[in-house]
Protein backbone atom coordinates (compact mmCIF):
# COMPACT_ATOMS: atom_id res chain seq x y z
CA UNK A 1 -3.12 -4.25 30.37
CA UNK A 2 -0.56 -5.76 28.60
CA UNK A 3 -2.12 -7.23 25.87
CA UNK A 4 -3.96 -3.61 25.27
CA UNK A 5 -0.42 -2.05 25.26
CA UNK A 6 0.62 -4.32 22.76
CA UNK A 7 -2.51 -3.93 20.62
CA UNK A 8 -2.02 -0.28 20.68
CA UNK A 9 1.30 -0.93 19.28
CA UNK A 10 -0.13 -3.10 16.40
CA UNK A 11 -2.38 0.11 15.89
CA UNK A 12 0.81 2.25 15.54
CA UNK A 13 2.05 -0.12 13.26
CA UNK A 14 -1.10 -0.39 10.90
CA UNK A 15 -1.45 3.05 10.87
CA UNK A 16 2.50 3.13 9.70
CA UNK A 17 1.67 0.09 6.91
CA UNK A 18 -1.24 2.02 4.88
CA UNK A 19 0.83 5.20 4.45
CA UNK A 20 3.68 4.67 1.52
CA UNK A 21 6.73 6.05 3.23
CA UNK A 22 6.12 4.93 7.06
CA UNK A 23 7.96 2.14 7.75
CA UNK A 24 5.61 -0.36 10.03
CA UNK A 25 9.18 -2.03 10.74
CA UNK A 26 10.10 1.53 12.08
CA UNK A 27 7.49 2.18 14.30
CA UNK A 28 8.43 -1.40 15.60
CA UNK A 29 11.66 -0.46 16.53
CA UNK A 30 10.71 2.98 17.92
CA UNK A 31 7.99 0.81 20.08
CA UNK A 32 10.48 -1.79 21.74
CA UNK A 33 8.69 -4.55 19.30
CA UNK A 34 11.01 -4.89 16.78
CA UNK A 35 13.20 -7.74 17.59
CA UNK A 36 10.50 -10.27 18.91
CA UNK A 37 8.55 -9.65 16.00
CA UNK A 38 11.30 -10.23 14.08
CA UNK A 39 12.32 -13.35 15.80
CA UNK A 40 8.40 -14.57 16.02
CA UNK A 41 8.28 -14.22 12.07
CA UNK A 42 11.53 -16.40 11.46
CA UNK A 43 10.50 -18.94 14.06
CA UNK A 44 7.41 -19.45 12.04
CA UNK A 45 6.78 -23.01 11.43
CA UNK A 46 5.12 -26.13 11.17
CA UNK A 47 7.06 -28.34 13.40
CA UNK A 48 3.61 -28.50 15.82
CA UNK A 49 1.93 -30.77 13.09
CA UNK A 50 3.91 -33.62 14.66
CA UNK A 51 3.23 -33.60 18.23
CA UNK A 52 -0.64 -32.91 17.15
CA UNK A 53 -0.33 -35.92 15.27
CA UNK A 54 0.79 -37.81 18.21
CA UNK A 55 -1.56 -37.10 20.37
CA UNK A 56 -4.27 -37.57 17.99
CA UNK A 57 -3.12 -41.09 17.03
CA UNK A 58 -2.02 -42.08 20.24
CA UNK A 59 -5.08 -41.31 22.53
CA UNK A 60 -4.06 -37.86 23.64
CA UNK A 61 -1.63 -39.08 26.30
CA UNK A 62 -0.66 -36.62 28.69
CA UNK A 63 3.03 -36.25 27.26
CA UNK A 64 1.89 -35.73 24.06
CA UNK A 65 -0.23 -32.81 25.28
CA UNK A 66 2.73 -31.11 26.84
CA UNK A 67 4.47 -31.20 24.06
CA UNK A 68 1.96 -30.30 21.54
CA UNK A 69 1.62 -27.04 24.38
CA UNK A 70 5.48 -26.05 24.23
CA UNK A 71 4.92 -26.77 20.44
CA UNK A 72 2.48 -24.21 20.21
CA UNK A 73 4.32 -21.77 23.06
CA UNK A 74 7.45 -21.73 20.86
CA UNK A 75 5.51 -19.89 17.83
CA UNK A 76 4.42 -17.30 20.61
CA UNK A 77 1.07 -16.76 18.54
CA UNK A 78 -0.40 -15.26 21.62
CA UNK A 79 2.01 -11.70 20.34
CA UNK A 80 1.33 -12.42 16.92
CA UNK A 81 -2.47 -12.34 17.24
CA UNK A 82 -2.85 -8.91 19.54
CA UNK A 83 -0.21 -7.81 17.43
CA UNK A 84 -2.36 -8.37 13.98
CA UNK A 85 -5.38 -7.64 15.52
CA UNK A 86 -4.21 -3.78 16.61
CA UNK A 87 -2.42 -4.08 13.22
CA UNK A 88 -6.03 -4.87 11.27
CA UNK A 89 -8.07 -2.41 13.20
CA UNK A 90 -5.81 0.39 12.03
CA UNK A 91 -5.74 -0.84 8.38
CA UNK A 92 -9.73 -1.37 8.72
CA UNK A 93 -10.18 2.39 9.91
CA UNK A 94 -7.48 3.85 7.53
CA UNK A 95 -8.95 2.01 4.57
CA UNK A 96 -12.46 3.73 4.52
CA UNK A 97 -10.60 7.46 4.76
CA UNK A 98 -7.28 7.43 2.46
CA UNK A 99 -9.03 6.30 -0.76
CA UNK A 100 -11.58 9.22 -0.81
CA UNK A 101 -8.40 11.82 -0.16
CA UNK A 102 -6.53 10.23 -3.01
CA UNK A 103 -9.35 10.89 -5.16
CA UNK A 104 -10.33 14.37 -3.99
CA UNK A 105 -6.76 15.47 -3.89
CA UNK A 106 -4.67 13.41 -5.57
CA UNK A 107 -1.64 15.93 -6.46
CA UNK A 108 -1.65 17.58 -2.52
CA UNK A 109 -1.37 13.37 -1.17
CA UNK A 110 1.19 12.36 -3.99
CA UNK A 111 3.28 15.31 -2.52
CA UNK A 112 2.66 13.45 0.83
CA UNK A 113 3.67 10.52 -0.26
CA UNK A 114 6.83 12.19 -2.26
CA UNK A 115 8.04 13.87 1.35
CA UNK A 116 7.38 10.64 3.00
CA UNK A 117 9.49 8.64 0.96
CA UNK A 118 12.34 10.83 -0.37
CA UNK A 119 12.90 11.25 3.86
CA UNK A 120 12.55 7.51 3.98
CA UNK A 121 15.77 7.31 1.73
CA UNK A 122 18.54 7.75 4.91
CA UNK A 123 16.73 5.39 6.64
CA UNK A 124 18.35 2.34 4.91
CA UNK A 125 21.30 4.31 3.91
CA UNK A 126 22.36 4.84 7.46
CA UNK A 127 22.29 1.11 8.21
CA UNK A 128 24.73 0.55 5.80
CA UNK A 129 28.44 -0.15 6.56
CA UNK A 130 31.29 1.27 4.75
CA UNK A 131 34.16 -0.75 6.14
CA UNK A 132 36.55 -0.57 2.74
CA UNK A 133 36.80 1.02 -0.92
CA UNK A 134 35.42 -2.46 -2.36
CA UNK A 135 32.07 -1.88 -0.38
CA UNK A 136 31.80 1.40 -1.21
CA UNK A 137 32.15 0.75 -5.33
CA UNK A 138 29.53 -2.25 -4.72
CA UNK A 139 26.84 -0.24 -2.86
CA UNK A 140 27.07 2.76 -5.49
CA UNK A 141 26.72 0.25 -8.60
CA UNK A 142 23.69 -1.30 -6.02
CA UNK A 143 22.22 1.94 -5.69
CA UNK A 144 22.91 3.18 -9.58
CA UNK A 145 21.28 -0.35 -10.77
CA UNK A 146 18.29 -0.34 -8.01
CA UNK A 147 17.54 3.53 -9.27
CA UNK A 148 17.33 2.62 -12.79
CA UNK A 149 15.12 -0.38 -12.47
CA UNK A 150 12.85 1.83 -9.86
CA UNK A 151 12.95 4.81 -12.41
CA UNK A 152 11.59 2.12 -15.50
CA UNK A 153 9.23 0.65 -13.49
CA UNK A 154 7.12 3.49 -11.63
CA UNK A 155 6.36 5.08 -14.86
CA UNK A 156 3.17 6.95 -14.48
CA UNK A 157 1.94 6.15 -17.59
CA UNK A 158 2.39 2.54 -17.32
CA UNK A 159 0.53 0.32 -14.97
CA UNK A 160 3.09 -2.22 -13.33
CA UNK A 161 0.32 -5.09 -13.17
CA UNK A 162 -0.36 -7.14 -16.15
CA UNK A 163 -3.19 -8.48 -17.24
CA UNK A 164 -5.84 -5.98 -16.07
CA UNK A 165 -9.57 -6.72 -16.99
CA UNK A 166 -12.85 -5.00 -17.69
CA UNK A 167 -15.34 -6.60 -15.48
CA UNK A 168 -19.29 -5.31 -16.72
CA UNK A 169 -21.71 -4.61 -13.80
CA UNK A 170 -25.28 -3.30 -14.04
CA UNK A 171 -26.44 -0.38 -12.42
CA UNK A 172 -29.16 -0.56 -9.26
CA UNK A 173 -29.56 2.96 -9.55
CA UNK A 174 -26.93 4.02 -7.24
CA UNK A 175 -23.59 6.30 -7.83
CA UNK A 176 -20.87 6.01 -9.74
CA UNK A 177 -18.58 6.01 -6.79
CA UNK A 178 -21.29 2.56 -5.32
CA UNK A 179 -20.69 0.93 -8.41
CA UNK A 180 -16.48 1.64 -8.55
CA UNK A 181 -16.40 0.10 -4.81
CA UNK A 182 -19.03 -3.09 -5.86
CA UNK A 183 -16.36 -3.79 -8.36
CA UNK A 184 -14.12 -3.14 -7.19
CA UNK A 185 -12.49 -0.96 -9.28
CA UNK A 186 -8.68 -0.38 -9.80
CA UNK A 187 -9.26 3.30 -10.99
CA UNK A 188 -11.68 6.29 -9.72
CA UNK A 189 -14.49 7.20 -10.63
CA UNK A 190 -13.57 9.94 -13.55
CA UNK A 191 -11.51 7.59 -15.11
CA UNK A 192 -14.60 4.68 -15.52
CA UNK A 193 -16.64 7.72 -16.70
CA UNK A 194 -14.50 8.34 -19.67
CA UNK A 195 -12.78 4.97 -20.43
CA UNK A 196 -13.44 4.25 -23.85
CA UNK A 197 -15.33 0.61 -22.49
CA UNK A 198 -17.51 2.84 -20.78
CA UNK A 199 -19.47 4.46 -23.98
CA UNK A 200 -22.88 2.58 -23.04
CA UNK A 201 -22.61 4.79 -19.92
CA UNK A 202 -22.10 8.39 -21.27
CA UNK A 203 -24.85 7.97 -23.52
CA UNK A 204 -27.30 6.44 -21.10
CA UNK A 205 -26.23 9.74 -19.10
CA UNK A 206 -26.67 11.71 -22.27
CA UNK A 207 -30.51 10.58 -22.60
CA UNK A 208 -31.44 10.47 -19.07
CA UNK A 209 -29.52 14.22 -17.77
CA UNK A 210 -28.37 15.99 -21.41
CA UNK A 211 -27.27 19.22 -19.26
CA UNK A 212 -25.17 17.45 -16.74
CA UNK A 213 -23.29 15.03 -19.41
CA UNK A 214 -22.58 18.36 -20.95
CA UNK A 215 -21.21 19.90 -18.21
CA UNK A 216 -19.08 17.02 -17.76
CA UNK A 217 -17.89 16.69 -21.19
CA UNK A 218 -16.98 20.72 -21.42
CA UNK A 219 -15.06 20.30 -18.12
CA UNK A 220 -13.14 17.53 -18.99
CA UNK A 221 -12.16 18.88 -22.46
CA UNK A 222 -10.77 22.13 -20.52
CA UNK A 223 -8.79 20.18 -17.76
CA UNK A 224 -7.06 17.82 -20.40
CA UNK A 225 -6.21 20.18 -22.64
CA UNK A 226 -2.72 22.24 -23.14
CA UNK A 227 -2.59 24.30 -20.26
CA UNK A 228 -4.92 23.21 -18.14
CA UNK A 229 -5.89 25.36 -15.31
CA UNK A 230 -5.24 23.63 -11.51
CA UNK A 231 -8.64 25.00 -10.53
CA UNK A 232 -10.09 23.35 -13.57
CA UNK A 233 -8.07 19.66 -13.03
CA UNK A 234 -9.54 19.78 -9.33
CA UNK A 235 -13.44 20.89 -10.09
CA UNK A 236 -12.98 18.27 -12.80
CA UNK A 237 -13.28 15.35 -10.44
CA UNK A 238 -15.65 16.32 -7.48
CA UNK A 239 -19.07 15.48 -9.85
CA UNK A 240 -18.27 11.65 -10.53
CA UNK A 241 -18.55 9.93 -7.25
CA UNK A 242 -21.63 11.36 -7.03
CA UNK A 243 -22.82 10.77 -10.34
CA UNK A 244 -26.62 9.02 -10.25
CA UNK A 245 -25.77 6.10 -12.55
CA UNK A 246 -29.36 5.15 -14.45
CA UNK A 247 -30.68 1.32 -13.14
CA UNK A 248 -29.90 -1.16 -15.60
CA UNK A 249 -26.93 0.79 -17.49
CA UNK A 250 -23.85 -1.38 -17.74
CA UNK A 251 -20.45 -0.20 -16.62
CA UNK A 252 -17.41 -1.67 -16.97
CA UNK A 253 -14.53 -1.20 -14.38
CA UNK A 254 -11.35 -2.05 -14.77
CA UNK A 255 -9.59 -4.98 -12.21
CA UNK A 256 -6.40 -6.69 -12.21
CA UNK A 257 -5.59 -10.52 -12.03
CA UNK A 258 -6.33 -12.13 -8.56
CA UNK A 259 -2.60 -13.57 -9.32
CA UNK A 260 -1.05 -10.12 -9.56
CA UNK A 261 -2.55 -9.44 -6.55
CA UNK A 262 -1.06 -12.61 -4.41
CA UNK A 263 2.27 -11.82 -5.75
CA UNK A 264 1.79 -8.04 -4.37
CA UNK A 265 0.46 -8.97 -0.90
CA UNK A 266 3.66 -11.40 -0.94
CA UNK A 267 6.32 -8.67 -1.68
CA UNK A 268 4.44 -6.05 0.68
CA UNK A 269 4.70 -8.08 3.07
CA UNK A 270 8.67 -7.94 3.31
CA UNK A 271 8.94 -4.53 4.17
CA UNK A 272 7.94 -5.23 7.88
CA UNK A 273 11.14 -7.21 8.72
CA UNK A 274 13.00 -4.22 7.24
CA UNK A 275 12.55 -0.85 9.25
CA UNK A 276 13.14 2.10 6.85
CA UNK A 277 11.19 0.19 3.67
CA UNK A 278 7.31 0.99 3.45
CA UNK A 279 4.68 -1.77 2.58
CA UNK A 280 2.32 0.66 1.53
CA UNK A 281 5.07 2.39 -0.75
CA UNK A 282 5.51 -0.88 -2.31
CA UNK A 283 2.34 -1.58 -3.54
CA UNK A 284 2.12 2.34 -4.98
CA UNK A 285 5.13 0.82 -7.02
CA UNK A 286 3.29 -1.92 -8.24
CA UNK A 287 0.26 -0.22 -8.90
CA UNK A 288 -1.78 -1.86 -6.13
CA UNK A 289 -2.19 0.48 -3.72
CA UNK A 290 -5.31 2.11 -4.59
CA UNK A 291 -6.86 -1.37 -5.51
CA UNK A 292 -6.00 -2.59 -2.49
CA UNK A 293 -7.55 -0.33 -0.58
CA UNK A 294 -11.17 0.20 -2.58
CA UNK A 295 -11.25 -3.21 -2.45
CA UNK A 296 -10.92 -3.46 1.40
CA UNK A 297 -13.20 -0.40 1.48
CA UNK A 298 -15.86 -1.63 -0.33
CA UNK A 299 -15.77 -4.91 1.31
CA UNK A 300 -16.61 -3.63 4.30
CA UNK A 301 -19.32 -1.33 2.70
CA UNK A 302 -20.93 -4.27 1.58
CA UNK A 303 -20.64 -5.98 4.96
CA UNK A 304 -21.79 -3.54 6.60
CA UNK A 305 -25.24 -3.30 4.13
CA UNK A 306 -26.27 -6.91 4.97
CA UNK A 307 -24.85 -8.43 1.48
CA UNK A 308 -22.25 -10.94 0.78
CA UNK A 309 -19.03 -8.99 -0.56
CA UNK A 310 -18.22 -11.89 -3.15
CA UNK A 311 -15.85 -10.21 -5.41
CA UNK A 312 -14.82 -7.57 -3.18
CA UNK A 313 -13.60 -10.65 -0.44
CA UNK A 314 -12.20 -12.77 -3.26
CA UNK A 315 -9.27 -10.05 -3.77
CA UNK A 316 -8.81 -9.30 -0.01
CA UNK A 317 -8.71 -13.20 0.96
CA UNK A 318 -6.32 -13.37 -2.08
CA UNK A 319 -4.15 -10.48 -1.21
CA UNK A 320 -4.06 -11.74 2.29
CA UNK A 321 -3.38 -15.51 1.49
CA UNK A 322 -0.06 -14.04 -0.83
CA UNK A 323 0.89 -11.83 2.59
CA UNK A 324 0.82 -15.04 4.36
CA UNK A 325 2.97 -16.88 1.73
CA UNK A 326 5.32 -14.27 1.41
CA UNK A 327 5.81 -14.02 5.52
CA UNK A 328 6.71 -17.68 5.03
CA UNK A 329 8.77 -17.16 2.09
CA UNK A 330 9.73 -14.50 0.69
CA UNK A 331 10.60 -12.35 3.79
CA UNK A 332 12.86 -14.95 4.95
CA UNK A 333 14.27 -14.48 1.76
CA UNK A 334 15.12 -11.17 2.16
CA UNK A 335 16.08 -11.56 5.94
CA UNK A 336 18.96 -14.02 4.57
CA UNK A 337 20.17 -11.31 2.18
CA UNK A 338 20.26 -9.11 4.44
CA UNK A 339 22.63 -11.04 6.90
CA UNK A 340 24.80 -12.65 4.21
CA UNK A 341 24.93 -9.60 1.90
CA UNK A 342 24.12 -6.48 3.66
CA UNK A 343 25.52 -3.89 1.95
CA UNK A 344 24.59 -4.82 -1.48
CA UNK A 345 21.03 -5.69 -0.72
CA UNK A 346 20.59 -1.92 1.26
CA UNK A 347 22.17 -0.33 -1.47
CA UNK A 348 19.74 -1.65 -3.92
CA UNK A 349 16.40 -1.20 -1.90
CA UNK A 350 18.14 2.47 -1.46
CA UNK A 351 18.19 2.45 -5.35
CA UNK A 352 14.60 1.71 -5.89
CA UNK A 353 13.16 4.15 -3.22
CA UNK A 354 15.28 6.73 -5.19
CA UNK A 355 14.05 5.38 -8.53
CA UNK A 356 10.67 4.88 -7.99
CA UNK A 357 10.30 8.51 -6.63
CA UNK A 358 9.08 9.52 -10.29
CA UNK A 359 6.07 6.88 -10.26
CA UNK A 360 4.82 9.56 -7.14
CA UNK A 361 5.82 12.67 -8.75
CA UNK A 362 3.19 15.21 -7.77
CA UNK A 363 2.45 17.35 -11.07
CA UNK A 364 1.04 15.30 -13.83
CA UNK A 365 -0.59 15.77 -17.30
CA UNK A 366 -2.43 13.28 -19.45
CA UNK A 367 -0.85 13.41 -22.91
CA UNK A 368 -2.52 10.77 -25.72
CA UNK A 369 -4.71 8.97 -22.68
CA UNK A 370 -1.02 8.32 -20.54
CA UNK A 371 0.18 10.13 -17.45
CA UNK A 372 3.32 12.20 -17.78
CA UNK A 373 4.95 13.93 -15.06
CA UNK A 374 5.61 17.98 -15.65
CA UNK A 375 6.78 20.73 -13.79
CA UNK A 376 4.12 23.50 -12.05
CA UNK A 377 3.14 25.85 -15.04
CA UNK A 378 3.18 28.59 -12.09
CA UNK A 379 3.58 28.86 -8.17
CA UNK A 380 0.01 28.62 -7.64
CA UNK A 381 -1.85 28.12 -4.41
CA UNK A 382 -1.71 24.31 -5.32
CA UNK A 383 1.73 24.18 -5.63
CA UNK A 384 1.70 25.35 -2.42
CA UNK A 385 -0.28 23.11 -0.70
CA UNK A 386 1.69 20.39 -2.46
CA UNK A 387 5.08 22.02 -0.81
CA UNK A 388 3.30 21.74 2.48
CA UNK A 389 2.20 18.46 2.46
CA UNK A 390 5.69 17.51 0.92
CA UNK A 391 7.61 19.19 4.48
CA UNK A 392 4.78 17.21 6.49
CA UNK A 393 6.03 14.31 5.13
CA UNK A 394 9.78 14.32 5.46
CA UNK A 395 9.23 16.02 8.77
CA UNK A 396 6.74 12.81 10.01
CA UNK A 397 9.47 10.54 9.03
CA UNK A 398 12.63 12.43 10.11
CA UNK A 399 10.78 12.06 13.72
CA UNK A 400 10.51 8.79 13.88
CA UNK A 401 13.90 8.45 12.85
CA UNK A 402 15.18 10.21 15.21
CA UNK A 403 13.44 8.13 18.06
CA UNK A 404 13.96 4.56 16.47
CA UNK A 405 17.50 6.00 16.48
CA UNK A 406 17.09 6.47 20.00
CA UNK A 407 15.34 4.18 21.16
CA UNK A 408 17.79 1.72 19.55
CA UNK A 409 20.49 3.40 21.69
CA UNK A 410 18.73 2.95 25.13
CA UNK A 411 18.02 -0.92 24.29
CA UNK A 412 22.12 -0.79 23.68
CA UNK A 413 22.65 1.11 26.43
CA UNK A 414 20.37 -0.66 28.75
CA UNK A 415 18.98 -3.67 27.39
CA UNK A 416 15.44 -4.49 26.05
CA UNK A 417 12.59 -2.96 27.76
């Protein structure tokens, strides 16, 4: 019973990791979790290589054994593996639904996201402590500096990853939304339609369904023009995914570096020592986040279909292998910061959430083939919806808050559960 409680938790926790704003070190702290898992992830190591050496090479004596055992006992895997199991499942499950919404309804889940995050601000801030005038200079030149390097980075017209590729696949006769998950593909379907790579494709659609490439093609010209309708930006993109692709047509799709995406599953992986700091948020900074999960999602697609998911596993074993480095590494580096510079390290991860709002900014336009952000032409029943989904957010997180914040107190109070 136990061990389900605890994978339950994990669940909690993975469902926290794939949304950018939810904190999966929150939900930790809110389930009683946080400072074992904490304490597991520093104690990380591989001092157990020794005693399994010694009992290898000396004939597996009995003392050995034992302390090969307490070896093993100290790294208290037996928490980490429920833990990441409940934390998998949820990732697994939330993988195969938050793509499609992101496509479908990109501006109502960016206002989500904006809710979730903007919220997620006081989080940090509160753990922060003012004790003099000197702090309080340092943490506002932290914040000023993290803001500005947040606000340059999370352009939405500029891709944080480098060295993105167009990767040619032939068509089996299958959809357009098949083919961007075979890839995988790094952007959605409408965008693979019209990238300028893709000409081969439009014509093959052209020749093989003249009124439906039309159709297309007069859509597209009225949603990116100057004053675009909302009604017309939203019919624009239901047709793609299920566009019949003709067999044998090539289509490019674009995909980043597999070492762009180590170095993201590495820095992702830091927010879960930190309650108040999203995962998921940080790859939508880097511009990873949708990747990420198309390429889990089709992976499993592919598993599920009897085929081998070569290129679709190569970028989650990747991703996975830099999470693994980075628990090692990098979150211990930012676990040090935190305890021998506190203040300044908050007040710059307060800085980026700030800054990096704009890379999530709900309303956008595409002016000369880039995103820009705008404001709503008119309060329009999207607009609306957008509002909503914005209060959702900050209300989701402002809850949680409030019970890590109390549950925090009890453990005070009383002592861990």
């Amino acid at each position: 019973m136990k061990r389900l409680l605890l994978f339950g938790k994990g669940a909690c926790m993975g469902v926290a990791d794939i949304i950018p704003g939810v904190s999966g070190g929150t939900l930790a702290l809110i389930l009683g979790i946080y400072a074992e898992l904490v304490n597991t992830i520093r104690g990380l190591n591989l001092g157990w290589l020794a005693p399994l050496w010694r009992y290898l090479r000396h004939g597996r004596r009995d003392e050995d054994r034992a302390a090969l055992i307490e070896a093993v006992k100290a790294l208290n895997l037996g928490f980490m593996m429920v833990l990441g199991a409940g934390i998998a499942t949820a990732i697994v499950l939330g993988s195969m639904v938050i793509p499609s919404l992101m496509e479908r309804y990109p501006e109502a889940m960016r206002g989500l996201f904006f809710g979730l995050i903007l919220a997620s601000v006081m989080v940090p801030f509160r753990m922060i402590s003012f004790r003099d005038g000197a702090t309080r200079v340092l943490v506002a030149w932290m914040i000023i500096a993290g803001a500005g390097a947040g606000f340059v980075i999370s352009n939405p017209g500029h891709s944080f990853e480098s060295g993105r590729t167009w990767v040619e696949l032939e068509s089996r006769g299958e959809s357009l939304e098949t083919i961007a998950r075979r890839g995988p593909s790094a952007a959605a379907s409408e965008a693979i339609y019209w990238a300028p790579e893709n000409e081969a494709l439009r014509e093959a659609l052209v020749a093989a369904n003249p009124e439906q490439a039309a159709a297309l093609a007069a859509a597209h010209a009225i949603a990116t023009g100057e004053g675009a309708d909302k009604d017309a930006i939203k019919a624009r993109s239901a047709p793609y995914d299920k566009l019949e692709v003709p067999g044998g047509v090539p289509v490019k799709v674009p995909q980043p570096t597999l070492w762009f995406i180590f170095l993201a599953g590495a820095i992702a992986i830091c927010a879960m020592i930190l309650p108040g700091i999203s995962g998921s948020y940080i790859l939508l900074i880097l511009g990873a986040y949708f990747f990420i999960l198309n390429a889990l999602k089709g992976f499993l697609k592919t598993l599920a279909s009897g085929e081998i998911p070569i290129s679709q596993g190569a970028f989650v074993i990747v991703f996975c292998a830099g999470a693994g480095i980075g628990l090692l590494s990098f979150a211990r580096l930012l676990s040090y910061l935190l305890r021998r510079f506190p203040a300044g390290t908050l007040g710059v991860l307060v800085g980026l959430m700030v800054g990096c709002l704009r890379g999530i900014w709900p309303f956008r336009q595409t002016v000369d083939g880039a995103a820009v952000n705008v404001l709503p032409a008119a309060l329009d029943a999207s607009v609306m919806t957008v509002a909503a989904t914005f209060v959702v957010g900050a209300l989701l997180v402002v809850a949680l808050s409030w019970l890590g914040r109390v549950k925090k107190a009890e453990q005070i109070e009383h002592g861990p559960a």
